[in-house]
C-alpha atoms as a PDB file:
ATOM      1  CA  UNK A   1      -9.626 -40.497  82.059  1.00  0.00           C
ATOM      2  CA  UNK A   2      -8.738 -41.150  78.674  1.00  0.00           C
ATOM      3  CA  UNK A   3      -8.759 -39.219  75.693  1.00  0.00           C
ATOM      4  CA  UNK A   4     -11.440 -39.094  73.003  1.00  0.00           C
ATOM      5  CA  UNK A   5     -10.853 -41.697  70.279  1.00  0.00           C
ATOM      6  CA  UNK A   6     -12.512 -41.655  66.762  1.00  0.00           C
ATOM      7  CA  UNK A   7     -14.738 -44.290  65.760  1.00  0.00           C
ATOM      8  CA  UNK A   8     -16.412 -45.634  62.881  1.00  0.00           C
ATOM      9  CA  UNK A   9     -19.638 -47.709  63.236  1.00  0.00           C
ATOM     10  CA  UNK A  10     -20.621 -49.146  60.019  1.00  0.00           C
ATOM     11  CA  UNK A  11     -24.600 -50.272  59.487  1.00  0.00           C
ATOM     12  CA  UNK A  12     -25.737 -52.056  56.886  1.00  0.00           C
ATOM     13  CA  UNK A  13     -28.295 -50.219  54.632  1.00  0.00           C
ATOM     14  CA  UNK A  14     -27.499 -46.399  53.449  1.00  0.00           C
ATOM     15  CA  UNK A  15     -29.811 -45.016  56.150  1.00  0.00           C
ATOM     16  CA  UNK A  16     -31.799 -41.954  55.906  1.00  0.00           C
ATOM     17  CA  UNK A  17     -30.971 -38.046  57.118  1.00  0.00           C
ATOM     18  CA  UNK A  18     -33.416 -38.837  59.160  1.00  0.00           C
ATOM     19  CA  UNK A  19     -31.951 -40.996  61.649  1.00  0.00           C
ATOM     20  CA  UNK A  20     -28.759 -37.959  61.973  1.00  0.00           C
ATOM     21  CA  UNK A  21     -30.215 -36.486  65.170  1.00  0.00           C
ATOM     22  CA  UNK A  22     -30.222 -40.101  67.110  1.00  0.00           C
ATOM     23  CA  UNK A  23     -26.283 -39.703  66.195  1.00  0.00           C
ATOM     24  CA  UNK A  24     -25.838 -36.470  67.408  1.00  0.00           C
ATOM     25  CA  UNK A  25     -22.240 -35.322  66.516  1.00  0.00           C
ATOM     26  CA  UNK A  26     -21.365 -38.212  64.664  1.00  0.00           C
ATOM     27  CA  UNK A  27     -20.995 -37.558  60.516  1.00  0.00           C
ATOM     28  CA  UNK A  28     -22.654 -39.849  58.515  1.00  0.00           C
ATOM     29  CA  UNK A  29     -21.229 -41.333  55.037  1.00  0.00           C
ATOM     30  CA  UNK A  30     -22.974 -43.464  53.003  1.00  0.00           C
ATOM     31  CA  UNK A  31     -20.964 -45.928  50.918  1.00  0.00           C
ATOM     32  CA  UNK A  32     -21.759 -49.017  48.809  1.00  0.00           C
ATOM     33  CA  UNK A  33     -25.108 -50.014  50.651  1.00  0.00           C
ATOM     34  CA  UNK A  34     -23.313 -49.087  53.937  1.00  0.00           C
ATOM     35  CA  UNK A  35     -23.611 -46.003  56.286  1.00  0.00           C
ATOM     36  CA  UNK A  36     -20.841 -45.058  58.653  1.00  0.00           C
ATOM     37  CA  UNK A  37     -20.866 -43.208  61.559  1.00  0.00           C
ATOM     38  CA  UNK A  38     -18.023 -41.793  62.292  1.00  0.00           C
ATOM     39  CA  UNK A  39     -16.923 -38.956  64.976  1.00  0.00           C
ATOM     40  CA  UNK A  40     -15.372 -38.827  68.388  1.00  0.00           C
ATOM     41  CA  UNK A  41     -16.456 -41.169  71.233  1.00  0.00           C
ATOM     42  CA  UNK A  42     -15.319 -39.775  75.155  1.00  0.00           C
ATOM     43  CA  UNK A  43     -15.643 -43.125  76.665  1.00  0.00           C
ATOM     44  CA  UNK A  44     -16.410 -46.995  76.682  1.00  0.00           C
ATOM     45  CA  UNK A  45     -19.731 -45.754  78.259  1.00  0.00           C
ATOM     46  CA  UNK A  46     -20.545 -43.187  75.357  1.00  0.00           C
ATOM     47  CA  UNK A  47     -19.780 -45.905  72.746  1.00  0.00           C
ATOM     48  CA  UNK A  48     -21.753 -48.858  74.097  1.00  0.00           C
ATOM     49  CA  UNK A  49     -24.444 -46.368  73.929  1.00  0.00           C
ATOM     50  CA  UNK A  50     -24.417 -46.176  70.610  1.00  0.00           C
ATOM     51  CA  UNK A  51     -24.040 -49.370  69.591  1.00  0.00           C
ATOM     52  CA  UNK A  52     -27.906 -49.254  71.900  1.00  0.00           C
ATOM     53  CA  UNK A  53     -28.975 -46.807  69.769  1.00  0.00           C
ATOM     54  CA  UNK A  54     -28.263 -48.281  66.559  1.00  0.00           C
ATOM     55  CA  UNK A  55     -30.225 -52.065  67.599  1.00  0.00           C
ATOM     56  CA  UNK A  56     -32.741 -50.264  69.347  1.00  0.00           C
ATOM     57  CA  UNK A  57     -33.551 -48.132  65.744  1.00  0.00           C
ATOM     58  CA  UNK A  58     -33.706 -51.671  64.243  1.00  0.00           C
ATOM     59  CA  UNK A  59     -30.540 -50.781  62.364  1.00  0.00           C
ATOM     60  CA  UNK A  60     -27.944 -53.782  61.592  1.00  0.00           C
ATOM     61  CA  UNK A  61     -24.180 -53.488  63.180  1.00  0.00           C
ATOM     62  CA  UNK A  62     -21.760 -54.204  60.740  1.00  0.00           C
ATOM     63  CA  UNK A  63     -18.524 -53.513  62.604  1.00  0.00           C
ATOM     64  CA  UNK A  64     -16.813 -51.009  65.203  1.00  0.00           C
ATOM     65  CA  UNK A  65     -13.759 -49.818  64.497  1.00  0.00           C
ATOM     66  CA  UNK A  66     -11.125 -47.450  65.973  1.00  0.00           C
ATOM     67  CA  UNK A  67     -10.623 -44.936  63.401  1.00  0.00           C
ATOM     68  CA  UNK A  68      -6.289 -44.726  62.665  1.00  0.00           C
ATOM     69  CA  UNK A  69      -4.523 -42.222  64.628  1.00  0.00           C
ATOM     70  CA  UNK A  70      -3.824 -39.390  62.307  1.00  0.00           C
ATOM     71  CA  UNK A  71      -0.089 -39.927  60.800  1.00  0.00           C
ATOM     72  CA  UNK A  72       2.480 -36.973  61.137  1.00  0.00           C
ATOM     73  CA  UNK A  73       5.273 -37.793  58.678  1.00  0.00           C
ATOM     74  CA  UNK A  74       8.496 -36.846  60.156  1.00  0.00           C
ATOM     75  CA  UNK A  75      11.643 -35.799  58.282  1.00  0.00           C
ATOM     76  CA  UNK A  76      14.573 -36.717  58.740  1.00  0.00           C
ATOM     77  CA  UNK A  77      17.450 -34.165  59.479  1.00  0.00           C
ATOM     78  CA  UNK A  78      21.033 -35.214  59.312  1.00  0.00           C
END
């Protein structure tokens, strides 16, 4: 099985707190007449869900997007 892997949904609209508990443990951020979900995803299953979710609440699906691995810079030694 593979790992969890961050995601970020983005709707258009700046949607309510309302609509937070549909999106359980996803964080939502509202940005220039956008909302984005954003949070860990276990599998393909878990994610197509939510994409469900979000046309089923009438909600418009902007884009799905992998959210970047975190970066660890490295320094060099000589």
């Amino acid at each position: 099985m593979a790992p969890e892997q961050d995601y970020e949904l983005v709707i258009r609209g700046e949607i309510g707190d309302r609509f937070a508990a549909a999106f359980a443990g996803m964080r939502l951020e509202r940005v220039s007449g956008r909302t984005v979900l954003a949070g860990p995803v276990r599998d393909q299953a878990e994610l197509h869900g939510l994409i469900e979710r979000i046309g089923e609440l009438g909600l418009e699906l902007v884009s799905v997007n992998p959210a970047p691995a975190p970066t660890h810079h490295r320094r060099d030694r000589p």
